[in-house]
PDB file of N, CA and C in Angstrom:
ATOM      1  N   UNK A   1      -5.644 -13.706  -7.203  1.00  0.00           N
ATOM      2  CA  UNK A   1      -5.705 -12.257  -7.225  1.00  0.00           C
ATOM      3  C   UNK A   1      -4.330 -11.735  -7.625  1.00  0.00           C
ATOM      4  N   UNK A   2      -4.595 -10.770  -8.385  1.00  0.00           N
ATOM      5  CA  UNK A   2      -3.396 -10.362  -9.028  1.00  0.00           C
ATOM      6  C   UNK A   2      -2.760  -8.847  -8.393  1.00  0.00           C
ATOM      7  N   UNK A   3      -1.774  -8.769  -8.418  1.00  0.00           N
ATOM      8  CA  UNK A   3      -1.995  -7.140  -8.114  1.00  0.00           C
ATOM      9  C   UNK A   3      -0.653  -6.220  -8.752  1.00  0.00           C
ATOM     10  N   UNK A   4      -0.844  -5.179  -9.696  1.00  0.00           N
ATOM     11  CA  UNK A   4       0.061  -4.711 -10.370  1.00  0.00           C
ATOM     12  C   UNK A   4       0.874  -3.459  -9.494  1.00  0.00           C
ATOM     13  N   UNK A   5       2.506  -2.946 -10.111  1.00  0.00           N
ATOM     14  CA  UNK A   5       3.100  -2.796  -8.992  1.00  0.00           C
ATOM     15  C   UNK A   5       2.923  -1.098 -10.466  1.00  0.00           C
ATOM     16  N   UNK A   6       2.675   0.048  -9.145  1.00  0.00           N
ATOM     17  CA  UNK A   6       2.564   1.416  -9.799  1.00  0.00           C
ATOM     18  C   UNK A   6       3.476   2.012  -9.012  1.00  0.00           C
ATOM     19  N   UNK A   7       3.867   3.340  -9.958  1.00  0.00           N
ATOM     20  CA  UNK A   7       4.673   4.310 -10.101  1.00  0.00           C
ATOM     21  C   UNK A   7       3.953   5.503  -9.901  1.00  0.00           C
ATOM     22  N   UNK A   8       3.155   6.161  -8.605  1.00  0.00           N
ATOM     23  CA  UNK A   8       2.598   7.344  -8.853  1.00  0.00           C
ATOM     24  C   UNK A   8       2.898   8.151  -9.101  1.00  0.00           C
ATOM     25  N   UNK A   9       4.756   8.380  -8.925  1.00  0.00           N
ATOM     26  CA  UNK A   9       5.053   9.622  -9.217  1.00  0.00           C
ATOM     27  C   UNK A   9       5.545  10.610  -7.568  1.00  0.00           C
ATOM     28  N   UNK A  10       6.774  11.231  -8.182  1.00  0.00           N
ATOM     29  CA  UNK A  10       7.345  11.851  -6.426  1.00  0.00           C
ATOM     30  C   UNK A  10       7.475  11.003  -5.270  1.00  0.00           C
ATOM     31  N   UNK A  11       8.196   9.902  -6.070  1.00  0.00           N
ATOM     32  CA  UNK A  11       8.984   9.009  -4.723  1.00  0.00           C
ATOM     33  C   UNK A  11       7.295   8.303  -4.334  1.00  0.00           C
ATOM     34  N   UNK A  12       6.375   8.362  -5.269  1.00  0.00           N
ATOM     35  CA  UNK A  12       5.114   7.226  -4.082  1.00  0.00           C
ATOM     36  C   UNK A  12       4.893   6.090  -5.086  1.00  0.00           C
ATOM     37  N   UNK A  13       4.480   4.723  -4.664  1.00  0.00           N
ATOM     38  CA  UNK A  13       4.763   3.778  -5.551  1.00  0.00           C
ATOM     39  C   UNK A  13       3.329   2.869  -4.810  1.00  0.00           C
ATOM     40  N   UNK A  14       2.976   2.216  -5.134  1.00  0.00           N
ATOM     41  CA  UNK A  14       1.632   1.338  -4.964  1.00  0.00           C
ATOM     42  C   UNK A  14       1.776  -0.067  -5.851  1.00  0.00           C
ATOM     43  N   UNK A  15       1.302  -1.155  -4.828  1.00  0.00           N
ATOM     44  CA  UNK A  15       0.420  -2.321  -5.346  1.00  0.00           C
ATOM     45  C   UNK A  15      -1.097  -2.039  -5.861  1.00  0.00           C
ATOM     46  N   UNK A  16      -1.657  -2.345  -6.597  1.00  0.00           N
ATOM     47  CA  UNK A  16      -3.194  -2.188  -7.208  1.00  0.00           C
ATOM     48  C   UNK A  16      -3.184  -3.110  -7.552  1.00  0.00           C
ATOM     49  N   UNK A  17      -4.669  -3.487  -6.691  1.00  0.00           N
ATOM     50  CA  UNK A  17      -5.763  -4.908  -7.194  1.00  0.00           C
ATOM     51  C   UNK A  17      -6.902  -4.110  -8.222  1.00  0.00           C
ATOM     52  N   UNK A  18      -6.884  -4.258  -9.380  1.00  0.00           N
ATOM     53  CA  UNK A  18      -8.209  -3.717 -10.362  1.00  0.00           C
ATOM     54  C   UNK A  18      -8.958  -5.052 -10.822  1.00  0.00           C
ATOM     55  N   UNK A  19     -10.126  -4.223 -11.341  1.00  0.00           N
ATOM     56  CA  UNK A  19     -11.182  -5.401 -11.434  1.00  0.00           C
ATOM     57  C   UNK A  19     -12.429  -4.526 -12.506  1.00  0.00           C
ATOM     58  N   UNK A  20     -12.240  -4.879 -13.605  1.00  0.00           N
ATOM     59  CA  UNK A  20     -13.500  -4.409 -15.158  1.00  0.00           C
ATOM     60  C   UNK A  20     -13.119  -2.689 -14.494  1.00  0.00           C
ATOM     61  N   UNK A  21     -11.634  -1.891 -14.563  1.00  0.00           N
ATOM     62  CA  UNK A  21     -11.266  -0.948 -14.576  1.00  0.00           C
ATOM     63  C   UNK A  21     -12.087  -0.069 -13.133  1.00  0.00           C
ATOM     64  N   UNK A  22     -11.818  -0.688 -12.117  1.00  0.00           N
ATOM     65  CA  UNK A  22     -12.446  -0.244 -10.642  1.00  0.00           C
ATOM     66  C   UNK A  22     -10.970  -0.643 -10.262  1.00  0.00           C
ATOM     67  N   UNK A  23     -10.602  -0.059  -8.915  1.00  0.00           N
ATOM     68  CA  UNK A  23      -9.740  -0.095  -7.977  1.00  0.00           C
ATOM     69  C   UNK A  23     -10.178  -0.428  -6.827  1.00  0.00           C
ATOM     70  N   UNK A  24      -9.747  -2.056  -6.806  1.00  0.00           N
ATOM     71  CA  UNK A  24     -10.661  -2.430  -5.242  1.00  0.00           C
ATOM     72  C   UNK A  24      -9.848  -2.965  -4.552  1.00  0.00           C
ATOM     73  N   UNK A  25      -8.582  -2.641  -4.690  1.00  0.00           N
ATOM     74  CA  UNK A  25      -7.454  -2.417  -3.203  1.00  0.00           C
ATOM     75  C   UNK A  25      -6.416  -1.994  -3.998  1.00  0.00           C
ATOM     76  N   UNK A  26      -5.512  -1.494  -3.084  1.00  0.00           N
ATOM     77  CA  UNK A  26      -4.252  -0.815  -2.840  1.00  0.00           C
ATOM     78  C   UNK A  26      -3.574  -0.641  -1.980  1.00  0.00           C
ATOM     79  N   UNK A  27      -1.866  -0.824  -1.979  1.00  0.00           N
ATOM     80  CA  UNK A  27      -1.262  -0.279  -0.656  1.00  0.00           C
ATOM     81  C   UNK A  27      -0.301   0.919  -1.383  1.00  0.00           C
ATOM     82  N   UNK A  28      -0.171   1.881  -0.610  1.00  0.00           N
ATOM     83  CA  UNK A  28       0.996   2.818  -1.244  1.00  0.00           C
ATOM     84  C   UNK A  28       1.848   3.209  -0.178  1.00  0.00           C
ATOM     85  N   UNK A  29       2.715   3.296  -0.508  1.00  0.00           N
ATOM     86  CA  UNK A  29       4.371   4.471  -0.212  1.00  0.00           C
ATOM     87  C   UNK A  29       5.111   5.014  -0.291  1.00  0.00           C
ATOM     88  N   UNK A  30       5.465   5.917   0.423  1.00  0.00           N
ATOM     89  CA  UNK A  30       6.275   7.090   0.223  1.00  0.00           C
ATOM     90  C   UNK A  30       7.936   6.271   0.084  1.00  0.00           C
ATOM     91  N   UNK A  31       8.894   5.980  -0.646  1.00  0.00           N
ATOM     92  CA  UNK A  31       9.967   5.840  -0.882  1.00  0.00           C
ATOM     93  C   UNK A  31      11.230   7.101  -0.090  1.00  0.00           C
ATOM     94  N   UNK A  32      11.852   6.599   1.072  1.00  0.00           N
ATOM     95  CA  UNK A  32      12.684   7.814   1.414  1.00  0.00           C
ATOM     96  C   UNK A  32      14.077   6.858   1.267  1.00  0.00           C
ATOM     97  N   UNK A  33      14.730   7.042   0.587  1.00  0.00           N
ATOM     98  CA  UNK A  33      16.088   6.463   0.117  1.00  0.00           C
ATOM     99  C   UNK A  33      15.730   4.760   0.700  1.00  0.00           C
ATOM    100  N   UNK A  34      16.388   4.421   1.491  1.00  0.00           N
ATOM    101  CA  UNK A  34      15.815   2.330   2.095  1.00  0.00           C
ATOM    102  C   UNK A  34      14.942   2.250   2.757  1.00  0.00           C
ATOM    103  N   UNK A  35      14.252   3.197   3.053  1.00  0.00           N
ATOM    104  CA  UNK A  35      12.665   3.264   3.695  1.00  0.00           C
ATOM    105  C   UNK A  35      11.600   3.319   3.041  1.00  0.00           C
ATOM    106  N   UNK A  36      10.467   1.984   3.252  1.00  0.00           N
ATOM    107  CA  UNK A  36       9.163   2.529   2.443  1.00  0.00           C
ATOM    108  C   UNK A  36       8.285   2.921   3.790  1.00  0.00           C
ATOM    109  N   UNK A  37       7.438   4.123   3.397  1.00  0.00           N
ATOM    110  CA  UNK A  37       6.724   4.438   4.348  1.00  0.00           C
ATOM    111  C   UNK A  37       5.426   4.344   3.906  1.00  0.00           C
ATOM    112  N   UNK A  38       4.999   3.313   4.600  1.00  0.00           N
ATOM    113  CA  UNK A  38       3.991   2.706   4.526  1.00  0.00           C
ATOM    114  C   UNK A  38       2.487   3.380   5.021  1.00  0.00           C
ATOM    115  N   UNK A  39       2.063   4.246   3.556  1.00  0.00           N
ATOM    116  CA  UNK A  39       1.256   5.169   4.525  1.00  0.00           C
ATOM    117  C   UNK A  39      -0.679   5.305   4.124  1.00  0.00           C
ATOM    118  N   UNK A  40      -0.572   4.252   3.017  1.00  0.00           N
ATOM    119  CA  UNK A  40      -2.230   3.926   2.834  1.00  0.00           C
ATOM    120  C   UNK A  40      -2.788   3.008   2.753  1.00  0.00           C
ATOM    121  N   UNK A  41      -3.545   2.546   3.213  1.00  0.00           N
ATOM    122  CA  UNK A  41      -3.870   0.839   2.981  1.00  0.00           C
ATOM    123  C   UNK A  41      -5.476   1.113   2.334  1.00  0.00           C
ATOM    124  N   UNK A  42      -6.072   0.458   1.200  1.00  0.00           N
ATOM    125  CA  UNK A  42      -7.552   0.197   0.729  1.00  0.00           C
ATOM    126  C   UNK A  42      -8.270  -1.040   0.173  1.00  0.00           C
ATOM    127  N   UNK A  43      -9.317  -1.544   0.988  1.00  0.00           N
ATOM    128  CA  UNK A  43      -9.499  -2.255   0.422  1.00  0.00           C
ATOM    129  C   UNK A  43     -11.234  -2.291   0.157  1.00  0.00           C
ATOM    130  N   UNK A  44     -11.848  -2.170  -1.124  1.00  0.00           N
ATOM    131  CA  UNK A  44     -13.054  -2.360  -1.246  1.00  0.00           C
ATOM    132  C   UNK A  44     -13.998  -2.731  -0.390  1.00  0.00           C
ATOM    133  N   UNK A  45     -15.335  -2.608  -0.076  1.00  0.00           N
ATOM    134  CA  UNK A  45     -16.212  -3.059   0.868  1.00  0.00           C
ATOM    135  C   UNK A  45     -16.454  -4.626   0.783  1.00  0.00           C
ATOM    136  N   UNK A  46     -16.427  -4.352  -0.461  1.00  0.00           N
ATOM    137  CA  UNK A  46     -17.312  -5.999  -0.914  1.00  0.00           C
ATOM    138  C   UNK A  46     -15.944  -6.955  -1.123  1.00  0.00           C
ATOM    139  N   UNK A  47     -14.810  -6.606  -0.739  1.00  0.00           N
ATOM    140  CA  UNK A  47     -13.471  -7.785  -0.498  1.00  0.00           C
ATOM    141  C   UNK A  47     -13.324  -7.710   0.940  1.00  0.00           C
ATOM    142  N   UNK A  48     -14.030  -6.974   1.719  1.00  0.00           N
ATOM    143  CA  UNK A  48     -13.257  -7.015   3.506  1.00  0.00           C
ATOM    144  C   UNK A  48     -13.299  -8.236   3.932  1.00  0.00           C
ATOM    145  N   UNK A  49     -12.462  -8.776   4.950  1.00  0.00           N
ATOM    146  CA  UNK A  49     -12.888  -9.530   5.559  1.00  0.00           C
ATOM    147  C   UNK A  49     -12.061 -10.866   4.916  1.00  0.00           C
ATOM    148  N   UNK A  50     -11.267 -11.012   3.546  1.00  0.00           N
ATOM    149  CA  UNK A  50     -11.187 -11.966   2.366  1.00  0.00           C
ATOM    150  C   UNK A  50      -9.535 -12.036   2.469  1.00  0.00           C
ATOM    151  N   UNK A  51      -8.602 -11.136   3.527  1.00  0.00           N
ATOM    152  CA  UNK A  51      -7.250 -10.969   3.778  1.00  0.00           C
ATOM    153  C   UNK A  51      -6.816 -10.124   2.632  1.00  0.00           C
ATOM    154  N   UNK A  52      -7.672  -9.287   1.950  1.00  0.00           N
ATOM    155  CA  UNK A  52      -6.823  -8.615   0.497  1.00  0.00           C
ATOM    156  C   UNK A  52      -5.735  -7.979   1.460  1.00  0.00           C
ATOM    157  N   UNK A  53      -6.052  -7.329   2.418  1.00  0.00           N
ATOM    158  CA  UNK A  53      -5.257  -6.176   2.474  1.00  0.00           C
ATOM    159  C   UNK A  53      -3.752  -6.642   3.237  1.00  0.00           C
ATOM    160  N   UNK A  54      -3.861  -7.757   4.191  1.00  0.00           N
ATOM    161  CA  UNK A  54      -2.992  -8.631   4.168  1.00  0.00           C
ATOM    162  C   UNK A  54      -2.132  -8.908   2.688  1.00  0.00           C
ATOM    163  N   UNK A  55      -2.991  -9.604   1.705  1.00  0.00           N
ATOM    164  CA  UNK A  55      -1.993  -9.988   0.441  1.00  0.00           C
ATOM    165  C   UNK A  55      -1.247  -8.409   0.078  1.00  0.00           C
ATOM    166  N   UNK A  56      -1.383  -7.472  -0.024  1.00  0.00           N
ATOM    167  CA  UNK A  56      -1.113  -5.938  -0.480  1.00  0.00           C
ATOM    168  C   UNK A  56      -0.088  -6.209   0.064  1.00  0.00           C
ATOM    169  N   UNK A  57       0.110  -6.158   1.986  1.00  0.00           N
ATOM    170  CA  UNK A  57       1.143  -5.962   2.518  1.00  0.00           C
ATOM    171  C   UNK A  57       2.415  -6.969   2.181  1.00  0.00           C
ATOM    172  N   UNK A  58       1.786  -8.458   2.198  1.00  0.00           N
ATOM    173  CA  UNK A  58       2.828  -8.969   1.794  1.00  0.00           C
ATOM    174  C   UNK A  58       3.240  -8.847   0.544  1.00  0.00           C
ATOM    175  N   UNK A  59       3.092  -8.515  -0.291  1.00  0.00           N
ATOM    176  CA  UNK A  59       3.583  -8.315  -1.924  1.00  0.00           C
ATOM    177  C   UNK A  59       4.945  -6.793  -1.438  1.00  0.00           C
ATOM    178  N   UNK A  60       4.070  -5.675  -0.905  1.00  0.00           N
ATOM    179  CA  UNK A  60       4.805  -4.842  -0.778  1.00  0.00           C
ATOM    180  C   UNK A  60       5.843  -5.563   0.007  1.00  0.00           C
ATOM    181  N   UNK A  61       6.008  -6.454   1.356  1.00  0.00           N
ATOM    182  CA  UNK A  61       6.890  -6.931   2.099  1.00  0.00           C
ATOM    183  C   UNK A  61       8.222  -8.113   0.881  1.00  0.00           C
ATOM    184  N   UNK A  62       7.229  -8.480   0.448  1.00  0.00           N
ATOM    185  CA  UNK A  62       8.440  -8.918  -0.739  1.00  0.00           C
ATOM    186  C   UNK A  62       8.916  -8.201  -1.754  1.00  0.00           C
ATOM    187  N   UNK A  63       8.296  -7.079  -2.281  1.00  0.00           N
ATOM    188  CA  UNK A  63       9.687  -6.045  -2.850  1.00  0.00           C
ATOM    189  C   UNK A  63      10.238  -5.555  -1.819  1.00  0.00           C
ATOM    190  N   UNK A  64      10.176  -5.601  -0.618  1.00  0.00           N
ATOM    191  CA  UNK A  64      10.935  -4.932   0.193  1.00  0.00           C
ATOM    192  C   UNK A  64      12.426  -5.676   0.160  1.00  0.00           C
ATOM    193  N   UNK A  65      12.060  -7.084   0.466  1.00  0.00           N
ATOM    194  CA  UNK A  65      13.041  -7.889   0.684  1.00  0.00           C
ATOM    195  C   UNK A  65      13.916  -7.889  -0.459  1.00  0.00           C
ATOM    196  N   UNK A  66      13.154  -7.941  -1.270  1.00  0.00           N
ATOM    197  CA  UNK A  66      14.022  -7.999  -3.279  1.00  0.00           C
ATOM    198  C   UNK A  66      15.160  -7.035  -3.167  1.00  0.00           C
ATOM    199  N   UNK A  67      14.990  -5.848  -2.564  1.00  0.00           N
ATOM    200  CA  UNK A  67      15.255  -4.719  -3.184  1.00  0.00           C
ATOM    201  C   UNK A  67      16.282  -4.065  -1.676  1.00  0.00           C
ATOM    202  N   UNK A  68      16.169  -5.007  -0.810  1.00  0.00           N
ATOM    203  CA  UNK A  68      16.351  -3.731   0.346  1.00  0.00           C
ATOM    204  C   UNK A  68      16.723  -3.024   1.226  1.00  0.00           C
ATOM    205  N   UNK A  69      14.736  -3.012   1.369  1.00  0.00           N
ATOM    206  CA  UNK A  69      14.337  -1.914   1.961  1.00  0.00           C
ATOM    207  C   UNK A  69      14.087  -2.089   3.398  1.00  0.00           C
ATOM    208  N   UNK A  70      13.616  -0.982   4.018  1.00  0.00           N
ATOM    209  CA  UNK A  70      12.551  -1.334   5.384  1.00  0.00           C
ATOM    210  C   UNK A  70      11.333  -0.912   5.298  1.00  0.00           C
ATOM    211  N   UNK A  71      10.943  -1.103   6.130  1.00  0.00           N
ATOM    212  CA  UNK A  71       9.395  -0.713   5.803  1.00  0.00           C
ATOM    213  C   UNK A  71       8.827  -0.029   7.157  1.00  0.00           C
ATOM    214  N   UNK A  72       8.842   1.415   6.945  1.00  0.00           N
ATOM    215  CA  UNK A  72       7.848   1.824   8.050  1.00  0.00           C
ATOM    216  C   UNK A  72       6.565   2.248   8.201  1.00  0.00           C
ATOM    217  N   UNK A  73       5.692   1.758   9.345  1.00  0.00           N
ATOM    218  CA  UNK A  73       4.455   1.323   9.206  1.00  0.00           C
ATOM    219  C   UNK A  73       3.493   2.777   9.788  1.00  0.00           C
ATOM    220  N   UNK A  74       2.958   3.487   9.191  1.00  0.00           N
ATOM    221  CA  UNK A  74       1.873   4.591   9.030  1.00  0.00           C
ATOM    222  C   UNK A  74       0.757   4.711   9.420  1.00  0.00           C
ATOM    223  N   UNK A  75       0.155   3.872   8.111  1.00  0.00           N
ATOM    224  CA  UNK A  75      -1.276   3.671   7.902  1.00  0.00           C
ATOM    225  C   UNK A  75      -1.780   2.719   9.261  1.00  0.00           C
ATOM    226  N   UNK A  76      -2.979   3.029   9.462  1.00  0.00           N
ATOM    227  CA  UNK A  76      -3.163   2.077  10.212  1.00  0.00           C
ATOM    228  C   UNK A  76      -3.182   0.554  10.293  1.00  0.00           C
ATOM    229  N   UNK A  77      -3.336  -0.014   9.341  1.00  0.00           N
ATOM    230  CA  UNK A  77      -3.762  -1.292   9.174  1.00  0.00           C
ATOM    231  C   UNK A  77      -2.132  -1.916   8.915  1.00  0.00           C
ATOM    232  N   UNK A  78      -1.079  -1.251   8.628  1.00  0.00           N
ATOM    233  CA  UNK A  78       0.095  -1.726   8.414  1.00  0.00           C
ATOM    234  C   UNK A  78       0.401  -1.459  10.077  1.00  0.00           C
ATOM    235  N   UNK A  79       0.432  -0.513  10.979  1.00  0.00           N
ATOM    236  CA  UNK A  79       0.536  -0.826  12.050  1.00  0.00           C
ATOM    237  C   UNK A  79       0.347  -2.058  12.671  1.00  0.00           C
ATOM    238  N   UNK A  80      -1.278  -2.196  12.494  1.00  0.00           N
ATOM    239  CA  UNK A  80      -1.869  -3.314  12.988  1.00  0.00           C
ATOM    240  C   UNK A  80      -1.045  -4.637  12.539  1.00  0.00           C
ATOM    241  N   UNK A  81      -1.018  -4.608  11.509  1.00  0.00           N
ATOM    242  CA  UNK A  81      -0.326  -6.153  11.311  1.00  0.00           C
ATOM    243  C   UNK A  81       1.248  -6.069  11.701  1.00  0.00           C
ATOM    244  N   UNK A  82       1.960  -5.094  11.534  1.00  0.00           N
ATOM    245  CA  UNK A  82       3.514  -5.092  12.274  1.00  0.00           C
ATOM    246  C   UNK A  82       3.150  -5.767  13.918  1.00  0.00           C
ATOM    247  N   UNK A  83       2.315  -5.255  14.510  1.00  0.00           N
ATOM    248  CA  UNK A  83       1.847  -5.669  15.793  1.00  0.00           C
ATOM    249  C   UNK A  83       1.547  -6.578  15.734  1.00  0.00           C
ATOM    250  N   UNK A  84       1.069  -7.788  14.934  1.00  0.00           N
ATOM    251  CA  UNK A  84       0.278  -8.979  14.766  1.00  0.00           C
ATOM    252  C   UNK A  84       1.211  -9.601  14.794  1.00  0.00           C
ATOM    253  N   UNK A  85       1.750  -9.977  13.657  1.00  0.00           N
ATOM    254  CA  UNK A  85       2.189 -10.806  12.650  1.00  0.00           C
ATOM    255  C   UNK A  85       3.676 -10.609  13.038  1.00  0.00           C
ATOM    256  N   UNK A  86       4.755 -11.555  13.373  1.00  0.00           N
ATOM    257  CA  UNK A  86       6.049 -11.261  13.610  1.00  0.00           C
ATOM    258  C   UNK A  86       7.144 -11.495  12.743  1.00  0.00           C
ATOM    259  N   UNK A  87       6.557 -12.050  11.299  1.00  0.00           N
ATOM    260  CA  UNK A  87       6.900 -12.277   9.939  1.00  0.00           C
ATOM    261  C   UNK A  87       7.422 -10.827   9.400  1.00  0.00           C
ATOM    262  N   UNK A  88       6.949  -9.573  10.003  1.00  0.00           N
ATOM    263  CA  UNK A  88       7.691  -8.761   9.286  1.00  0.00           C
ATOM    264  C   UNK A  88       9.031  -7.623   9.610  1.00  0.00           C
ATOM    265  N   UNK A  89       9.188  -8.478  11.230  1.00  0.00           N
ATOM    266  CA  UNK A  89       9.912  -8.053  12.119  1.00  0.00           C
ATOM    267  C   UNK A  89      11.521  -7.541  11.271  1.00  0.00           C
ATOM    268  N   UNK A  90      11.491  -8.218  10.595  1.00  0.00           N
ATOM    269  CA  UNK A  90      13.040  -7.836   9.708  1.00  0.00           C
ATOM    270  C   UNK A  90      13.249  -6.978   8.682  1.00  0.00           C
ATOM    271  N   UNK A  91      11.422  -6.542   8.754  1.00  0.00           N
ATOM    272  CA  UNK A  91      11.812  -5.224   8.032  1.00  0.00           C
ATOM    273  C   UNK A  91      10.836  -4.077   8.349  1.00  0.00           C
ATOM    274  N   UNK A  92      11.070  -3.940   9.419  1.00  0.00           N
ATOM    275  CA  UNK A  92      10.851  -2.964  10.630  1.00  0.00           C
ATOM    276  C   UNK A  92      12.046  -1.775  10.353  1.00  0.00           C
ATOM    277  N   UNK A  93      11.557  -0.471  10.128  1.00  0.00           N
ATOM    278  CA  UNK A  93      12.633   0.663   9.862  1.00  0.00           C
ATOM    279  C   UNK A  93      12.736   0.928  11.567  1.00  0.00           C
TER     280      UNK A  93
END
């Protein structure tokens, strides 16, 4: 699975998983100077369950590291895994 890195425009920036020109996941954030704010998580019906939205976060968690940043967690499902997962403890805003 591939997932391309977007520019929405006004500081918000997104991973996108597309598929025959459908959008069947995404994570986006708000950019505030070394903070990403981590504030949408999506993932298609027919991928739940398959960790997409996991892979989203970690892609975003590795430009974080590239580049960084911190990452503060919003959306719900980025909550959820900050709470889970202790892999992303170091980039906790």
């Amino acid at each position: 699975m591939e997932f391309t890195f977007e520019e929405k425009g006004q500081d918000v920036f997104a991973y996108v998983y597309e598929k025959d020109g459908q959008t069947l996941g995404e994570i986006t954030w708000t950019q505030l100077g070394d903070i990403m704010v981590m504030d949408h998580t999506f993932v298609s019906p027919s991928l739940r369950g398959q960790g997409v939205a996991k892979q989203l976060l970690d892609e975003a968690a590795t430009y974080a590291k590239e580049n960084g940043y911190k990452m503060e967690a919003v959306c719900s499902y980025v909550v959820t895994a900050f709470n889970r997962y202790n892999e992303y403890d170091d980039l906790k805003a």
